[in-house]
PDB file of N, CA and C in Angstrom:
ATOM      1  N   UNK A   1     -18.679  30.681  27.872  1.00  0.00           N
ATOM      2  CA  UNK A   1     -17.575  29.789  28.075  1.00  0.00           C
ATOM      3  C   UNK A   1     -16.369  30.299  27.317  1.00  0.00           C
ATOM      4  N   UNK A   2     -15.367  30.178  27.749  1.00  0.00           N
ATOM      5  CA  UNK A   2     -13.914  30.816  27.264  1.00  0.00           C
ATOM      6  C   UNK A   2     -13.226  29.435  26.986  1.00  0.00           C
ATOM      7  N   UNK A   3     -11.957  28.991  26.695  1.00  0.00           N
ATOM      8  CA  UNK A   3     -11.404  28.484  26.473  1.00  0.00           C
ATOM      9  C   UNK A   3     -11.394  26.597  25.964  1.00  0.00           C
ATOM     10  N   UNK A   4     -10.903  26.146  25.747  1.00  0.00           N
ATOM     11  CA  UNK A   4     -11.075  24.486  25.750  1.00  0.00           C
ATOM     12  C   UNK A   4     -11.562  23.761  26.116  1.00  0.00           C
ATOM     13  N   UNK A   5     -12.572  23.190  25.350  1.00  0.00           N
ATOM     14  CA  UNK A   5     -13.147  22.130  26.520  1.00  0.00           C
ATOM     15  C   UNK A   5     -13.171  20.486  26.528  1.00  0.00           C
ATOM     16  N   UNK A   6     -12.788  19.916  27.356  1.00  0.00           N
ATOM     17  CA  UNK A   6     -12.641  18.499  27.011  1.00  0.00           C
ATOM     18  C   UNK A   6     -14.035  17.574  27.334  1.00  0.00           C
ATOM     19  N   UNK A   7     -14.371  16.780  26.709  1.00  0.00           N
ATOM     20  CA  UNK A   7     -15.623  16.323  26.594  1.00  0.00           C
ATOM     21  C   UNK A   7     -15.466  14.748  26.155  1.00  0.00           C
ATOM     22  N   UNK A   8     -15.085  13.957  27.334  1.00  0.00           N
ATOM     23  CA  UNK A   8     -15.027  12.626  27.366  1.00  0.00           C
ATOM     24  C   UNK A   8     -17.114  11.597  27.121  1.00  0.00           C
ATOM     25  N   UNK A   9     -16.698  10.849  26.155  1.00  0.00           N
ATOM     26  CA  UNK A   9     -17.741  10.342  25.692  1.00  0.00           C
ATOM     27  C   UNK A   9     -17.912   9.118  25.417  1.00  0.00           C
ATOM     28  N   UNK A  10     -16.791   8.780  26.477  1.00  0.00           N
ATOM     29  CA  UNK A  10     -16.568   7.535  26.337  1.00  0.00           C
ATOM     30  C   UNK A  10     -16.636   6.501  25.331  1.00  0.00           C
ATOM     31  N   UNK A  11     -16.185   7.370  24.103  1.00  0.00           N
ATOM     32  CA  UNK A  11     -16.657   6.065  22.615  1.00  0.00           C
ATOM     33  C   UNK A  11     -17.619   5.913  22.446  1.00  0.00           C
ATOM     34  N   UNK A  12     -19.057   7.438  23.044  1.00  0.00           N
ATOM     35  CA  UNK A  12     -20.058   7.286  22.153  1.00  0.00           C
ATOM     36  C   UNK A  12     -20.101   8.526  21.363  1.00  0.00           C
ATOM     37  N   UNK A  13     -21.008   9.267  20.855  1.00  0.00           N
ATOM     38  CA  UNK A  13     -21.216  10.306  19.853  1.00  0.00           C
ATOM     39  C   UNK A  13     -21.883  11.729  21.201  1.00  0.00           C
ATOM     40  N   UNK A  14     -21.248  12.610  20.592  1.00  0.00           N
ATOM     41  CA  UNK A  14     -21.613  14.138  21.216  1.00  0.00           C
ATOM     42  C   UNK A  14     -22.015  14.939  20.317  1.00  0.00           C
ATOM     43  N   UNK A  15     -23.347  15.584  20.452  1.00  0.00           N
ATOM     44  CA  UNK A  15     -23.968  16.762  19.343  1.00  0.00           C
ATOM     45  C   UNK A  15     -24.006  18.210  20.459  1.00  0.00           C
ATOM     46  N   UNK A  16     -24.150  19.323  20.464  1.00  0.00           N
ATOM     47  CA  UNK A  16     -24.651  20.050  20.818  1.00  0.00           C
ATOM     48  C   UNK A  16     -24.734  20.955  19.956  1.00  0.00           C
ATOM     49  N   UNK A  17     -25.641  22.363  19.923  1.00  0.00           N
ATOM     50  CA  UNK A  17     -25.942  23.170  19.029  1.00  0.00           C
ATOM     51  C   UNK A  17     -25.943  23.043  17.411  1.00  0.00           C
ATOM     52  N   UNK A  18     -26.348  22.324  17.154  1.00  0.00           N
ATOM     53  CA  UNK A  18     -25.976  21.767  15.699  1.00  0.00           C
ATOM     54  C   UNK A  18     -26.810  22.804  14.951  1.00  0.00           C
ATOM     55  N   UNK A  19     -25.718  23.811  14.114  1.00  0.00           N
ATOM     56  CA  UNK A  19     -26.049  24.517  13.193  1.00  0.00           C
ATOM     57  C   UNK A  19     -25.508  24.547  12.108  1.00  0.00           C
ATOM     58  N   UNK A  20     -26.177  25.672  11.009  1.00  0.00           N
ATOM     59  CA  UNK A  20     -25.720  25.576   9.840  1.00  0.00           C
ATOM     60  C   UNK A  20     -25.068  23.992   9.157  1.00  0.00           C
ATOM     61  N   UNK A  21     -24.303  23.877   8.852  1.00  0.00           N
ATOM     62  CA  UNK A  21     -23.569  22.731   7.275  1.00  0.00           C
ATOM     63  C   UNK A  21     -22.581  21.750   8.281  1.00  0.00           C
ATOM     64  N   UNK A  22     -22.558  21.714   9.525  1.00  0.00           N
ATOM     65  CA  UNK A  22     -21.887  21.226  10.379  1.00  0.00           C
ATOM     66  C   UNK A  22     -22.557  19.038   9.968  1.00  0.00           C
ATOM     67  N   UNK A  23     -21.490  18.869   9.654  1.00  0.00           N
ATOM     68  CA  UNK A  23     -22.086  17.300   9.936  1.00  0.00           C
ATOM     69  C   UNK A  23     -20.914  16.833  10.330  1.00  0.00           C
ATOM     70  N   UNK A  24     -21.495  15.387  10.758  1.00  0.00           N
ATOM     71  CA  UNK A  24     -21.186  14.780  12.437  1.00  0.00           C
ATOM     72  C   UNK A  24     -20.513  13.543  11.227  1.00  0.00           C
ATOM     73  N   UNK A  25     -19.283  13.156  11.786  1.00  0.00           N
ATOM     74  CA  UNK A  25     -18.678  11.627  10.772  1.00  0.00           C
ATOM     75  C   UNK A  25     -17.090  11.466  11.611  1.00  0.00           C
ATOM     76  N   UNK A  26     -17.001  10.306  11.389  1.00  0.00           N
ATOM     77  CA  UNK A  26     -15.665  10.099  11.487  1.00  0.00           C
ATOM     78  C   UNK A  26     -14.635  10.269  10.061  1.00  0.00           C
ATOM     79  N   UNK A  27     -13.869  10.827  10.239  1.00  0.00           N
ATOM     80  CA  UNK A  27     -13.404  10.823   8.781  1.00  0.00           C
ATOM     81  C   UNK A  27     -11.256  10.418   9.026  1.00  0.00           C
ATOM     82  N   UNK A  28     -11.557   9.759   8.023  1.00  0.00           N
ATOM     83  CA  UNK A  28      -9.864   9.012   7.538  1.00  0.00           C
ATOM     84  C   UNK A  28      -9.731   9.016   6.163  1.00  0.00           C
ATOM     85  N   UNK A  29      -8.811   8.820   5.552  1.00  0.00           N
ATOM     86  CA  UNK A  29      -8.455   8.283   4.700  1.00  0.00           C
ATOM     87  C   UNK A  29      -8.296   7.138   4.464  1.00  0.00           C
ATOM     88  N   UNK A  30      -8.835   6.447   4.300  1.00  0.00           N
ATOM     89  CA  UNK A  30      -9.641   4.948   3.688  1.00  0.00           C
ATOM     90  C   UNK A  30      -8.909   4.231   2.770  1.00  0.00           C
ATOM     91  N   UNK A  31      -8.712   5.843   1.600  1.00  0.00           N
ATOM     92  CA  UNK A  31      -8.432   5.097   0.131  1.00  0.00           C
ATOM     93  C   UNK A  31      -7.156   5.044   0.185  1.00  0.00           C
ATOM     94  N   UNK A  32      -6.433   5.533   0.773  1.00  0.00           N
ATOM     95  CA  UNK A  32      -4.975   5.659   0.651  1.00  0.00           C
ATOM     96  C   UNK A  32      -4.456   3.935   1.407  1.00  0.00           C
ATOM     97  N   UNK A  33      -5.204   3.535   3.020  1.00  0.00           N
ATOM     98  CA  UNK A  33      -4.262   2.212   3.294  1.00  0.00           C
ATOM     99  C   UNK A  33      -5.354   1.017   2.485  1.00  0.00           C
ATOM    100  N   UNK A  34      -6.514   1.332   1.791  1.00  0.00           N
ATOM    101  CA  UNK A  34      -7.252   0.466   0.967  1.00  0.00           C
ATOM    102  C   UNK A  34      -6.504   0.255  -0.437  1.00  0.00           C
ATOM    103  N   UNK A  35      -5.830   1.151  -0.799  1.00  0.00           N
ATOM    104  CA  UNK A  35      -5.048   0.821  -2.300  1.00  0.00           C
ATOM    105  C   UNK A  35      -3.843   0.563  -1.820  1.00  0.00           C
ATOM    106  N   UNK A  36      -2.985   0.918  -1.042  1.00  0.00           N
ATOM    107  CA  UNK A  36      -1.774   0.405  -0.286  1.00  0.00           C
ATOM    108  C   UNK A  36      -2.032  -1.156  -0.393  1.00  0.00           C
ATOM    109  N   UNK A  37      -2.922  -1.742   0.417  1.00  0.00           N
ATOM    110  CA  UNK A  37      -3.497  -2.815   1.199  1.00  0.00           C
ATOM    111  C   UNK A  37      -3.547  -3.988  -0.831  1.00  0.00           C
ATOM    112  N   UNK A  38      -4.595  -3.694  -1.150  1.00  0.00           N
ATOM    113  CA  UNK A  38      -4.611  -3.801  -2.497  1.00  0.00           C
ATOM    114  C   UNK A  38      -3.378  -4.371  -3.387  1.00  0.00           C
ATOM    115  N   UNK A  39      -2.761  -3.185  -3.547  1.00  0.00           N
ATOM    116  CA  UNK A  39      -1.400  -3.550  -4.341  1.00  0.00           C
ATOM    117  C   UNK A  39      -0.745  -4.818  -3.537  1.00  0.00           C
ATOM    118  N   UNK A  40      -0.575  -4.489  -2.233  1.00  0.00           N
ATOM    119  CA  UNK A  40       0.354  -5.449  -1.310  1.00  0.00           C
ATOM    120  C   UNK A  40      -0.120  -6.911  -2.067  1.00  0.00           C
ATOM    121  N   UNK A  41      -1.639  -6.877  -1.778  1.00  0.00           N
ATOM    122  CA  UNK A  41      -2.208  -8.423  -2.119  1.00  0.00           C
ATOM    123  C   UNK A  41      -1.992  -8.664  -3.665  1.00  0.00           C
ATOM    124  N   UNK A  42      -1.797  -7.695  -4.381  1.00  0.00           N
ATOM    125  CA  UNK A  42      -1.871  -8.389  -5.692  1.00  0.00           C
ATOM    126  C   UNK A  42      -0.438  -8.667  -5.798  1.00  0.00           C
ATOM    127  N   UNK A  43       0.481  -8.052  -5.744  1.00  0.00           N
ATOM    128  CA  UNK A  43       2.362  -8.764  -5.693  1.00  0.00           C
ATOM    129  C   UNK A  43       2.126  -9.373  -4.821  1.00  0.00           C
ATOM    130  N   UNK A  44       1.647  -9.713  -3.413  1.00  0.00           N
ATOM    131  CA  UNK A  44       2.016 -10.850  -3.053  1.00  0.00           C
ATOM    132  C   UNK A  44       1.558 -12.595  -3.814  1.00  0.00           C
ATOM    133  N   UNK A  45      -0.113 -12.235  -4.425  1.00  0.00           N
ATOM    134  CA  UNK A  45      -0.236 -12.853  -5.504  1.00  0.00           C
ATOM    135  C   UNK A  45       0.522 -13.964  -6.810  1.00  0.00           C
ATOM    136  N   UNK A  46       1.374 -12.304  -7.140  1.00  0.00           N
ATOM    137  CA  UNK A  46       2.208 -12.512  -8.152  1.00  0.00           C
ATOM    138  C   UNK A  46       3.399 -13.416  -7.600  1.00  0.00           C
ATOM    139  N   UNK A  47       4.000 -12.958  -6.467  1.00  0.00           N
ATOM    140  CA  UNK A  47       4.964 -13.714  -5.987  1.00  0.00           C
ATOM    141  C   UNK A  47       4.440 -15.174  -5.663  1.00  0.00           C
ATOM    142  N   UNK A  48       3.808 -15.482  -5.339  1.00  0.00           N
ATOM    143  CA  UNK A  48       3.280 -17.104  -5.194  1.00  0.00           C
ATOM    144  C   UNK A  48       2.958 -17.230  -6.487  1.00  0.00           C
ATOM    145  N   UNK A  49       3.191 -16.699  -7.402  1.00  0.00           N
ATOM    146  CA  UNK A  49       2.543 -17.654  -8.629  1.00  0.00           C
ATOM    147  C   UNK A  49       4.049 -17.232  -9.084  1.00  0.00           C
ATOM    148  N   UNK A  50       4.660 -16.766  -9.225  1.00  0.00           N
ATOM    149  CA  UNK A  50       6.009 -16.732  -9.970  1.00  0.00           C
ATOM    150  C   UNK A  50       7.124 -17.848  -8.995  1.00  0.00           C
ATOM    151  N   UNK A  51       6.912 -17.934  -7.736  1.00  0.00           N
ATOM    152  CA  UNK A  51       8.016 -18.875  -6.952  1.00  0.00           C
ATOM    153  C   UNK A  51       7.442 -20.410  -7.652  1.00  0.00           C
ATOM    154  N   UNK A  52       6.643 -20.226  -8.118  1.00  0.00           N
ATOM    155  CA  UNK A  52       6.217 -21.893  -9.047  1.00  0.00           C
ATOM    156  C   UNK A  52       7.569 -22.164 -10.128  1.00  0.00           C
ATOM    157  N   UNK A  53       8.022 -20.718 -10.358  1.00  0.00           N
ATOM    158  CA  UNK A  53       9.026 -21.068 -11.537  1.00  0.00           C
ATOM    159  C   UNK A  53      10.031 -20.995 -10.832  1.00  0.00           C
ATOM    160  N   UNK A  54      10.284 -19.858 -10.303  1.00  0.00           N
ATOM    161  CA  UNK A  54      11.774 -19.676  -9.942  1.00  0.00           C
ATOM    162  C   UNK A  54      12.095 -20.115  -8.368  1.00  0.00           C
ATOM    163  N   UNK A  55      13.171 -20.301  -8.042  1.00  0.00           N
ATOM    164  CA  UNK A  55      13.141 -20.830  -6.847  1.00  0.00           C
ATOM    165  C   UNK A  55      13.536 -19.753  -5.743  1.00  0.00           C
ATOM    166  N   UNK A  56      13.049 -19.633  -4.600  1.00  0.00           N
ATOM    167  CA  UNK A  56      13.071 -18.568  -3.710  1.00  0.00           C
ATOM    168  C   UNK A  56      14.041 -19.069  -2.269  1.00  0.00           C
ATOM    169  N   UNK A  57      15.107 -20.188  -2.742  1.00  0.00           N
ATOM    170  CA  UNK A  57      16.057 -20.726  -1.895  1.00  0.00           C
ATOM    171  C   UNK A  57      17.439 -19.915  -2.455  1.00  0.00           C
ATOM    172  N   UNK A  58      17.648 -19.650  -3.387  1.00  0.00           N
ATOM    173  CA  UNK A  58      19.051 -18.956  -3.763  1.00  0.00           C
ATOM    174  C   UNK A  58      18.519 -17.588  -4.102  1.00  0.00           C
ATOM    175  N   UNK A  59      19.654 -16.327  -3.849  1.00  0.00           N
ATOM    176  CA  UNK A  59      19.462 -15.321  -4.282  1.00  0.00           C
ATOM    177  C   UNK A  59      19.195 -14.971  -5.951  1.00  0.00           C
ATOM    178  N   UNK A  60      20.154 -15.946  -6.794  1.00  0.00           N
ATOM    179  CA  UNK A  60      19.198 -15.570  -8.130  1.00  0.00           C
ATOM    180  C   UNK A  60      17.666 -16.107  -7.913  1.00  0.00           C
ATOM    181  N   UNK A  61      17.546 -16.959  -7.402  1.00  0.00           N
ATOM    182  CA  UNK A  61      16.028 -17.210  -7.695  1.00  0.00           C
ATOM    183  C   UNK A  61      15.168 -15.873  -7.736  1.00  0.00           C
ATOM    184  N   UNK A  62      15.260 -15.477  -5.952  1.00  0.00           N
ATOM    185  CA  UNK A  62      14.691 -14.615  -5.868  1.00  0.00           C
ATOM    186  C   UNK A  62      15.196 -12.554  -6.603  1.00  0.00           C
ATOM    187  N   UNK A  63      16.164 -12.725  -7.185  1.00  0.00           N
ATOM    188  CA  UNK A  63      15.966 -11.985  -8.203  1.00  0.00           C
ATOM    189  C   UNK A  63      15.316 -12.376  -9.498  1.00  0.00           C
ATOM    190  N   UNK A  64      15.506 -12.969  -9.937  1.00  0.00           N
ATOM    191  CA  UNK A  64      14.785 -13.295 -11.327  1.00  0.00           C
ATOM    192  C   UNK A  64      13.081 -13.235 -10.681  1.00  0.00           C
ATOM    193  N   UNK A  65      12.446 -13.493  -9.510  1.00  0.00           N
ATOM    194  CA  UNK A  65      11.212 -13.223  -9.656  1.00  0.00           C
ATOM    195  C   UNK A  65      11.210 -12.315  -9.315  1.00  0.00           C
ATOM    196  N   UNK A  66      11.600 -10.849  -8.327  1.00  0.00           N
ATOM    197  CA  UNK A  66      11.489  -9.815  -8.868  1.00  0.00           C
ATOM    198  C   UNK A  66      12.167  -9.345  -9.948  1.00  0.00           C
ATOM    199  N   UNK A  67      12.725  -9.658 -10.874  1.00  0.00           N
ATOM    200  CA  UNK A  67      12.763  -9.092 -12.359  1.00  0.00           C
ATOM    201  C   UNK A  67      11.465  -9.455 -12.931  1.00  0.00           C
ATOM    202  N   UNK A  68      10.947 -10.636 -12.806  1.00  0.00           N
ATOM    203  CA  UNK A  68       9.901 -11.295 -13.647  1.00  0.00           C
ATOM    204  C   UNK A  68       8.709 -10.133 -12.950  1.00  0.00           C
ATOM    205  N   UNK A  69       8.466 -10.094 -11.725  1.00  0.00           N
ATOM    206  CA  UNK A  69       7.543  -9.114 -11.029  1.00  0.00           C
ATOM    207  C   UNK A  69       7.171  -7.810 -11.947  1.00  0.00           C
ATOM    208  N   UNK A  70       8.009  -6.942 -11.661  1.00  0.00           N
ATOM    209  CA  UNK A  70       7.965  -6.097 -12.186  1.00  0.00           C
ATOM    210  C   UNK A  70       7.959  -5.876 -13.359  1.00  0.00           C
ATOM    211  N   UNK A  71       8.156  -6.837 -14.462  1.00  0.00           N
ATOM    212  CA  UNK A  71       8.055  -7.153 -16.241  1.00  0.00           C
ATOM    213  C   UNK A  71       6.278  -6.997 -16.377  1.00  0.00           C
ATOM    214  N   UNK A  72       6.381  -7.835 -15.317  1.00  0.00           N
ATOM    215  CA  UNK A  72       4.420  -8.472 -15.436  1.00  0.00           C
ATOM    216  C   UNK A  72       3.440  -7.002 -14.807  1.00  0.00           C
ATOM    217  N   UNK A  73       4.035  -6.464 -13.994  1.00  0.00           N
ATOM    218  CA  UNK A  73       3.988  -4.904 -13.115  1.00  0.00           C
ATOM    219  C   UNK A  73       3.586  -3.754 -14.407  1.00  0.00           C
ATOM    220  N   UNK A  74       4.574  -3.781 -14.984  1.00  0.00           N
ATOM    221  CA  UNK A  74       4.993  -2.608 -15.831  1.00  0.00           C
ATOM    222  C   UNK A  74       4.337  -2.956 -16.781  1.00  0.00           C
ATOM    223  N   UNK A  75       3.842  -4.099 -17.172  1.00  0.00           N
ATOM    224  CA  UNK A  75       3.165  -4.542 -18.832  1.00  0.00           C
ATOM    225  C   UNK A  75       1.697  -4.304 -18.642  1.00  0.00           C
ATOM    226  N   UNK A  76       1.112  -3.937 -17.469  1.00  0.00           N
ATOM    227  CA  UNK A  76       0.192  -4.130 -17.328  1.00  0.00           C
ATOM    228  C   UNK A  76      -0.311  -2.845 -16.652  1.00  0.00           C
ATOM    229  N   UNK A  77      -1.234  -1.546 -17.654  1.00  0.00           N
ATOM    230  CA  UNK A  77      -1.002  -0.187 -17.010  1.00  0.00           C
ATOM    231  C   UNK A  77      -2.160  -0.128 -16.157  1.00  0.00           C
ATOM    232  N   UNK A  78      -3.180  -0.916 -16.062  1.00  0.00           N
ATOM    233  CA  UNK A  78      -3.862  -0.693 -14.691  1.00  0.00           C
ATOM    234  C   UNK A  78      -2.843  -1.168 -13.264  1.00  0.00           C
ATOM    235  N   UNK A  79      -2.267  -2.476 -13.276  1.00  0.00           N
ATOM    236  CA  UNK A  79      -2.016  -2.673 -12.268  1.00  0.00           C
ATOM    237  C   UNK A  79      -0.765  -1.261 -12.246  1.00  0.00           C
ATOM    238  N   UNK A  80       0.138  -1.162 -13.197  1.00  0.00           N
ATOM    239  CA  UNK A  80       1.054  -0.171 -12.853  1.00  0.00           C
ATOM    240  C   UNK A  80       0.544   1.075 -12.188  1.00  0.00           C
ATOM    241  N   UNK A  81      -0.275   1.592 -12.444  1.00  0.00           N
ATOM    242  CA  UNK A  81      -1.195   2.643 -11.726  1.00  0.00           C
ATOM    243  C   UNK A  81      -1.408   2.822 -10.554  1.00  0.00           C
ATOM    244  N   UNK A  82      -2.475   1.002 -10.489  1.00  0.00           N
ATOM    245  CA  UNK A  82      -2.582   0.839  -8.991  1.00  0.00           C
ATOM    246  C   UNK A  82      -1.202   0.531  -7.966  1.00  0.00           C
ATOM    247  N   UNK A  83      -0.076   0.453  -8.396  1.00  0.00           N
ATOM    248  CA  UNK A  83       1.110   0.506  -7.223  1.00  0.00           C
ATOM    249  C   UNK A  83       1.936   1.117  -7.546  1.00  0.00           C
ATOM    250  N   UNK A  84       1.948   2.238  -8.225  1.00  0.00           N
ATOM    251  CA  UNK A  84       1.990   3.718  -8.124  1.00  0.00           C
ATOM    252  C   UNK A  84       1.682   4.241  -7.270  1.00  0.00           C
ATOM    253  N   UNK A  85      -0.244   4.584  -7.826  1.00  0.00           N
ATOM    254  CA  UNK A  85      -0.817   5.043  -6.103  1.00  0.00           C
ATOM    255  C   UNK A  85      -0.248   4.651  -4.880  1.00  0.00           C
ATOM    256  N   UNK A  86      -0.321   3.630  -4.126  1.00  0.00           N
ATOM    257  CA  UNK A  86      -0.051   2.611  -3.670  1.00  0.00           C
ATOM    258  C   UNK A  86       1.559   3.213  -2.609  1.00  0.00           C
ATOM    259  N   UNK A  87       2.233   2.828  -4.366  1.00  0.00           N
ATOM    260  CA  UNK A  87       3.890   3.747  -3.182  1.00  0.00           C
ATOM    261  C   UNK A  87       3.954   5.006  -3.118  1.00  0.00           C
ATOM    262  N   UNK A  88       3.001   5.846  -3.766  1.00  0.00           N
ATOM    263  CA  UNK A  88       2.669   7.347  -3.397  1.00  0.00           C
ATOM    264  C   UNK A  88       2.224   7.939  -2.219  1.00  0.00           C
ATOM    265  N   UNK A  89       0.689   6.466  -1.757  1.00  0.00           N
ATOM    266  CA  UNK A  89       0.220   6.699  -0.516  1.00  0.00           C
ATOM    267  C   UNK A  89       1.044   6.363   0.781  1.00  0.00           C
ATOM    268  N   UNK A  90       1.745   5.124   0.560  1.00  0.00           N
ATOM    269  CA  UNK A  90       2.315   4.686   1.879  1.00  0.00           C
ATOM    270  C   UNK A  90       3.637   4.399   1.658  1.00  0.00           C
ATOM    271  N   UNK A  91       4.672   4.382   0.547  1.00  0.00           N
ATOM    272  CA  UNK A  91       5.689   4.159   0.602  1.00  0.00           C
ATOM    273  C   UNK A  91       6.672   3.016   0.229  1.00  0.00           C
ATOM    274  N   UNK A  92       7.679   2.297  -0.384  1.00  0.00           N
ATOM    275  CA  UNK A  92       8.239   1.205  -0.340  1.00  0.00           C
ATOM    276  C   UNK A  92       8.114   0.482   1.448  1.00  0.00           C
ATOM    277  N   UNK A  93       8.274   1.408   2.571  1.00  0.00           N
ATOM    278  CA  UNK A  93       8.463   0.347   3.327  1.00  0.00           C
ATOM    279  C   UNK A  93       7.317  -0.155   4.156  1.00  0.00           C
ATOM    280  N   UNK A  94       6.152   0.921   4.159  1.00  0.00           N
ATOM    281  CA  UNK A  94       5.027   0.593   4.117  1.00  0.00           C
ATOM    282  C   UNK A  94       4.086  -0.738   3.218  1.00  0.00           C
ATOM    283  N   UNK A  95       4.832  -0.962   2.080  1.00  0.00           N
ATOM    284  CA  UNK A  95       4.181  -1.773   1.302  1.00  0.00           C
ATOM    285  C   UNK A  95       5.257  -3.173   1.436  1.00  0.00           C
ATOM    286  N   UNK A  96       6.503  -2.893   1.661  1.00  0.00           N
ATOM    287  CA  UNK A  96       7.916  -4.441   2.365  1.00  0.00           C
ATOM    288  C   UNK A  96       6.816  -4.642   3.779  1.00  0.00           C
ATOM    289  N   UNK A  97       6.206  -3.703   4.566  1.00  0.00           N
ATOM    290  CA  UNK A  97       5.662  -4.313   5.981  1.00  0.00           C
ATOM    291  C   UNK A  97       4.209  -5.400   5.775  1.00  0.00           C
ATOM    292  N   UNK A  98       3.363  -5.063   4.485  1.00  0.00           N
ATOM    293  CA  UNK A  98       2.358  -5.993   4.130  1.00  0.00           C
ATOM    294  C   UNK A  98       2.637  -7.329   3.513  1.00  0.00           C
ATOM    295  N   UNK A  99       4.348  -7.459   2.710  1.00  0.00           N
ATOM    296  CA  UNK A  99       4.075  -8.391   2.118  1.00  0.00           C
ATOM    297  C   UNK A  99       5.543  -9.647   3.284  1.00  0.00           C
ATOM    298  N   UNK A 100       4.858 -10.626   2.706  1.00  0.00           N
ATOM    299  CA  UNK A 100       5.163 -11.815   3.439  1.00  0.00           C
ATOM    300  C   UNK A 100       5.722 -13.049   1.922  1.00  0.00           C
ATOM    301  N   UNK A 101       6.906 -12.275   1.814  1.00  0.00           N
ATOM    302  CA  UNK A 101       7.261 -13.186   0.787  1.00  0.00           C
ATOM    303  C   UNK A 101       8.983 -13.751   0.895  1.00  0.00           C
ATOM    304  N   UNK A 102      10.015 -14.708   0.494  1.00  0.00           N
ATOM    305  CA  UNK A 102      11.341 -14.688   0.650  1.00  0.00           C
ATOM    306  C   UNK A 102      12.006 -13.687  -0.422  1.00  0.00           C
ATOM    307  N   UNK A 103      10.729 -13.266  -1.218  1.00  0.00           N
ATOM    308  CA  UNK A 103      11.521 -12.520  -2.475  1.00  0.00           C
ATOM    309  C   UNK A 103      11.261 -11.163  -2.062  1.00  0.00           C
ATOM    310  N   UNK A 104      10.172 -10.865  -0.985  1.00  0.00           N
ATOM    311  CA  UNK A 104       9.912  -9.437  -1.036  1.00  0.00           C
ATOM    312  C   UNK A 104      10.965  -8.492  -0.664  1.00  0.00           C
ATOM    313  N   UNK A 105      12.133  -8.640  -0.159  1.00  0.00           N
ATOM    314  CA  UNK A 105      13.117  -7.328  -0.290  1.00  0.00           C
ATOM    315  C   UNK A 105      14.067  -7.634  -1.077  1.00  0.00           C
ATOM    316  N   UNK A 106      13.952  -7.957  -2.793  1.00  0.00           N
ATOM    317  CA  UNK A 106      14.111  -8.114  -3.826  1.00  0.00           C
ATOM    318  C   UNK A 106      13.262  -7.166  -4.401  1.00  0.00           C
ATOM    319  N   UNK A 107      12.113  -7.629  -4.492  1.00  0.00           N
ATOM    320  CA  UNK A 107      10.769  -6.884  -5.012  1.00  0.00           C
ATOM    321  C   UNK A 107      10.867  -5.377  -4.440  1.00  0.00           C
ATOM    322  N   UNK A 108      10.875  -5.332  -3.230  1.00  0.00           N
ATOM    323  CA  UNK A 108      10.867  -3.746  -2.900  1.00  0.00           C
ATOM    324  C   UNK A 108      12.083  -2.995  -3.613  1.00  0.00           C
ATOM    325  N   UNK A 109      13.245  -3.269  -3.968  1.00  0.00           N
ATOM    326  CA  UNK A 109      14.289  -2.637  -4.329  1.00  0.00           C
ATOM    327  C   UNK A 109      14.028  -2.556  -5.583  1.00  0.00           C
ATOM    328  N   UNK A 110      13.525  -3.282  -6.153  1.00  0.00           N
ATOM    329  CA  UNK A 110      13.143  -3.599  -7.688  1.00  0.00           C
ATOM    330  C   UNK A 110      11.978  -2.353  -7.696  1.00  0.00           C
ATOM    331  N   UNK A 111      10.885  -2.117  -7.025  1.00  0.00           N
ATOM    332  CA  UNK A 111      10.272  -1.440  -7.151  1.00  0.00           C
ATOM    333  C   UNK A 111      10.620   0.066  -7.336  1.00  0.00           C
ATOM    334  N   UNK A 112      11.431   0.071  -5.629  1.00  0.00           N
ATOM    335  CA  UNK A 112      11.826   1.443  -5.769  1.00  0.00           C
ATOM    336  C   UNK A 112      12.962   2.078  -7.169  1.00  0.00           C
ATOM    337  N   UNK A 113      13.459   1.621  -7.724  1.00  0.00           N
ATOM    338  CA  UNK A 113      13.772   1.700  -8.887  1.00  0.00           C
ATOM    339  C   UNK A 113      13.347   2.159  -9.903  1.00  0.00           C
ATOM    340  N   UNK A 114      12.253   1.033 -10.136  1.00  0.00           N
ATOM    341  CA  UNK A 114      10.923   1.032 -11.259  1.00  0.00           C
ATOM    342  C   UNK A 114      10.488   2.397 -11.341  1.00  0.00           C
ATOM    343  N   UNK A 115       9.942   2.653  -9.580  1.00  0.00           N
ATOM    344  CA  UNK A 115       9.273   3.987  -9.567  1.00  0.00           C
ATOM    345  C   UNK A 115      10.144   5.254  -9.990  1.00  0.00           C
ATOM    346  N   UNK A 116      11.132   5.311  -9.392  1.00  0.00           N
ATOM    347  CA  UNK A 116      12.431   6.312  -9.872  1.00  0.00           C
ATOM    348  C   UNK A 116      12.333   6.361 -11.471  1.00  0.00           C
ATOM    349  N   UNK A 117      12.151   5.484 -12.270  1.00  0.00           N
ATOM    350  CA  UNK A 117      12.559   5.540 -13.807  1.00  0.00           C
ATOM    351  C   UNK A 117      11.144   5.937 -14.230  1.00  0.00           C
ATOM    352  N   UNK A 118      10.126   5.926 -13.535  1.00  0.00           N
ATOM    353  CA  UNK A 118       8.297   6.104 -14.115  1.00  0.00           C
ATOM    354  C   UNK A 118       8.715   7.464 -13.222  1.00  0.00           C
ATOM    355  N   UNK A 119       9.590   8.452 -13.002  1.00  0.00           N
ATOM    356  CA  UNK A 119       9.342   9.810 -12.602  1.00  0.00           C
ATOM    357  C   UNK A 119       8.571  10.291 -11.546  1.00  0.00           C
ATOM    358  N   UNK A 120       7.875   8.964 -10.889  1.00  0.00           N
ATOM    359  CA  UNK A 120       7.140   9.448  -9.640  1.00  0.00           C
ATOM    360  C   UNK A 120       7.914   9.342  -8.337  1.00  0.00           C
TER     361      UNK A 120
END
């Protein structure tokens, strides 16, 4: 056989000649939208427990809870780590598309910042 071959399987599994170190898997990257995914939920977290104080109807409100965000972010070097990784793997706007907050494009600008001054 010469050239390309297409081999429809309709969404089940195909083996042939299985030699040597060859193994059969689907493979992704997992950990990258699993810690993305992660971080999202823990600031969004934070943001429902910080709109208890500040109010998320006026624009200071929702600055002062991302100031407060990122205080609580940065004080804390596991979570800082984990959304590090996080905007390493997928990005500020990747991580503004998970969260569902009135403060979150506060928070994202606040972030991207944060990250700029932590050198990553």
């Amino acid at each position: 056989m010469s050239g390309d071959r297409n081999i429809n399987t309709g969404g089940g599994n195909y083996n042939e000649n299985i030699k040597g170190d060859y193994i059969q898997g689907n493979y992704y990257a997992a950990g990258k939208n699993q810690s993305l995914a992660d971080a999202a939920a823990e600031i969004q977290a934070l943001l429902e427990q910080l709109e208890k104080t500040y109010s998320t109807g006026t624009t200071k409100g929702k600055m002062m809870i991302a100031t407060e965000a990122i205080e609580q972010i940065d004080s804390h070097p596991k979570l800082t780590s984990r959304v590090l990784s996080a905007l390493k793997a997928g990005g500020t706007s990747a991580l503004d598309s998970l969260l569902d907050h009135p403060a979150a494009s506060f928070v994202i600008r606040a972030l991207e910042d944060w990250q700029q001054s932590k050198g990553d």
